[in-house]
C-alpha atoms as a PDB file:
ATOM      1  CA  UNK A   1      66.930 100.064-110.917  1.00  0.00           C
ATOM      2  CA  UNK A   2      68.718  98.053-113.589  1.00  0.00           C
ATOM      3  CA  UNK A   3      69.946 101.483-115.387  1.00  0.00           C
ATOM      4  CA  UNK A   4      70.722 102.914-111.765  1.00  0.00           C
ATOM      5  CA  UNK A   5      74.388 101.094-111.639  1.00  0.00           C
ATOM      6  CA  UNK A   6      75.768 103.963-109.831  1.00  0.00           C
ATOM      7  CA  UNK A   7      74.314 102.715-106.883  1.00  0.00           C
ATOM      8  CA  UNK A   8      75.320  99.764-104.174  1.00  0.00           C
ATOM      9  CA  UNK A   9      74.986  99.002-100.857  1.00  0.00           C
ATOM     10  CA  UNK A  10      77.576  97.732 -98.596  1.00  0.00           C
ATOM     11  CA  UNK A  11      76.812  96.085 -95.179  1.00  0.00           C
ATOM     12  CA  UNK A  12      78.809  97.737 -92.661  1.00  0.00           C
ATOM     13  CA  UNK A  13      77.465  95.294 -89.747  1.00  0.00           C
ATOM     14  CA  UNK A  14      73.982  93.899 -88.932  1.00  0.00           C
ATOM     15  CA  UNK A  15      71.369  95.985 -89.028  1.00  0.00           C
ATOM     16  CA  UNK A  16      73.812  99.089 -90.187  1.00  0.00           C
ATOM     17  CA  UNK A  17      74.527 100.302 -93.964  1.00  0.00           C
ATOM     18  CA  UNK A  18      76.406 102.420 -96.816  1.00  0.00           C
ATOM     19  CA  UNK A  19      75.214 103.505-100.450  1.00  0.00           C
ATOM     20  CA  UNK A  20      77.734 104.278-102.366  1.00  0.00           C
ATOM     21  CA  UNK A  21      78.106 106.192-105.156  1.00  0.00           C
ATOM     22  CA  UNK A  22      80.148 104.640-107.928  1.00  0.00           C
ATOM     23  CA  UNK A  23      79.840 107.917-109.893  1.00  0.00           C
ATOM     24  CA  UNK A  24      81.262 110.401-107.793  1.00  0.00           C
ATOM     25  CA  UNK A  25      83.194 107.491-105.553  1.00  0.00           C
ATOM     26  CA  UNK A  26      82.148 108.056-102.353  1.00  0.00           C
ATOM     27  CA  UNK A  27      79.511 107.351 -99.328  1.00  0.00           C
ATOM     28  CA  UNK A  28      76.137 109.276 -99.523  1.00  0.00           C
ATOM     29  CA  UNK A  29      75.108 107.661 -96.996  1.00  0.00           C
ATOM     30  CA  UNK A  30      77.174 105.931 -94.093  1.00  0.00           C
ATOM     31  CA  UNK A  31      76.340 103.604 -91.102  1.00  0.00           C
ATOM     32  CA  UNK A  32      72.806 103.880 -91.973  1.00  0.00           C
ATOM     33  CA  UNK A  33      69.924 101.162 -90.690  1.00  0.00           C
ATOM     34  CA  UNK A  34      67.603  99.861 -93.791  1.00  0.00           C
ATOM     35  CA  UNK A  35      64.561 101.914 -92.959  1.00  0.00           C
ATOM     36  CA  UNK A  36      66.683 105.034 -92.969  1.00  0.00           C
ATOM     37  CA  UNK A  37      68.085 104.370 -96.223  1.00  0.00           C
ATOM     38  CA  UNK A  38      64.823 103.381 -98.100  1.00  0.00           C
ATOM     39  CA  UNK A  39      63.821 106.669 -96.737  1.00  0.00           C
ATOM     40  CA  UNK A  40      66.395 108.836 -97.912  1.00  0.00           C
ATOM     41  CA  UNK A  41      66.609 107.257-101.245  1.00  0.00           C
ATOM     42  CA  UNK A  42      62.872 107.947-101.665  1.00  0.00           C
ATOM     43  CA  UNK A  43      63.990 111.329-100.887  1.00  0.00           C
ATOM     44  CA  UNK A  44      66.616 112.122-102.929  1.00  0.00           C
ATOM     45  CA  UNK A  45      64.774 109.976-106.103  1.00  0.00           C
ATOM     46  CA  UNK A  46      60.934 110.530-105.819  1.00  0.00           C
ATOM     47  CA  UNK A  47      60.664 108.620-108.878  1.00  0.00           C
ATOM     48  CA  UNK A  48      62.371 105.581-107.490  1.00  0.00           C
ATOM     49  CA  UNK A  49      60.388 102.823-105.760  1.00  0.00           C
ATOM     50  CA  UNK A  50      61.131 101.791-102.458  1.00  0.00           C
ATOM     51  CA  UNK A  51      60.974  98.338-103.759  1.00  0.00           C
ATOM     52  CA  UNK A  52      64.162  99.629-106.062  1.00  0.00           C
ATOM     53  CA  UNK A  53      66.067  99.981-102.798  1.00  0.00           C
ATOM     54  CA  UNK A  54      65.414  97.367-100.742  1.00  0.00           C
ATOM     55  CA  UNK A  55      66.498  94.829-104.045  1.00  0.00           C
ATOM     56  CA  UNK A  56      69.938  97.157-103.029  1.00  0.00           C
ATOM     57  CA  UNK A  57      70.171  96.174 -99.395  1.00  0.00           C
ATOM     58  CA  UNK A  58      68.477  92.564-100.337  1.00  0.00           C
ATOM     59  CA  UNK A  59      71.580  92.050-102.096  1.00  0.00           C
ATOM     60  CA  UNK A  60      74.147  93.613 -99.217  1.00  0.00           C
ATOM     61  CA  UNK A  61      72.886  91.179 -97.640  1.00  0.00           C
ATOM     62  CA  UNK A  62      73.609  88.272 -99.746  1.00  0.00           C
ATOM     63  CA  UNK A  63      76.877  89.459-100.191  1.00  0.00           C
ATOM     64  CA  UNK A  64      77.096  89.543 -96.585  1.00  0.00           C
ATOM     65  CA  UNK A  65      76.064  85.929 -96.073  1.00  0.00           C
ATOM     66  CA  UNK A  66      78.915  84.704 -98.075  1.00  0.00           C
ATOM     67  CA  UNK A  67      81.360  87.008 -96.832  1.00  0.00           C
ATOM     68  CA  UNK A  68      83.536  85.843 -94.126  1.00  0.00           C
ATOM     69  CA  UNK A  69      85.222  89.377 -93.994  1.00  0.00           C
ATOM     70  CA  UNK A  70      84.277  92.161 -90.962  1.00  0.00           C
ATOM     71  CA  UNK A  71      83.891  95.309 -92.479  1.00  0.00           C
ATOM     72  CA  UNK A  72      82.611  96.187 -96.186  1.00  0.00           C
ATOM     73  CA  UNK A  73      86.687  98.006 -96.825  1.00  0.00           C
ATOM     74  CA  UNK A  74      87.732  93.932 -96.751  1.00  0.00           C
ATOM     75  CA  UNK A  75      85.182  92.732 -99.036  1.00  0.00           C
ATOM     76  CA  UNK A  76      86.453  91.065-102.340  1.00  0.00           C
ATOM     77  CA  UNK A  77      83.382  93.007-103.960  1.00  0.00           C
ATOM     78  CA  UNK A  78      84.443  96.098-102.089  1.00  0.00           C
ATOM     79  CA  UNK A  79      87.766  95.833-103.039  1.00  0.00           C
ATOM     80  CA  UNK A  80      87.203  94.882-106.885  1.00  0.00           C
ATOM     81  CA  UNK A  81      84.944  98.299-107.334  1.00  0.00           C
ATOM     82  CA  UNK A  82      81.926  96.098-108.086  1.00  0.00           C
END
């Protein structure tokens, strides 16, 4: 997933998700739960591992942690275009 940068995950609240798309900058995928994002991305890459995907939400969710912000549009890392 390393080479995959175009890829991140925002949390949008518990349990709920977006991948975004830094290449074309935009959501394909919005206020999704983790199950149905592993399955879409599995989907739309049948190369990729689902293992690839959940290290993306695994790390929405760290982000998340230290986050004191309510919505993904107020994150620092959001707002930065990391």
């Amino acid at each position: 997933m390393a080479e995959d940068l175009d890829l991140r995950v925002y949390r949008r609240a518990p349990d709920r998700y977006v991948l975004w798309s830094t290449r074309v900058s935009d959501a394909l995928l919005d206020d999704a739960s983790r199950e149905e994002l592993v399955e879409w991305y599995l989907y739309r890459r049948p190369d990729g591992t689902r293992e690839e995907v959940e290290t993306l939400v695994d790390a929405a969710d760290e982000r998340a942690a230290t986050d004191a912000t309510d919505t993904y549009e107020e994150s620092p890392d959001w707002l930065a275009g990391n």
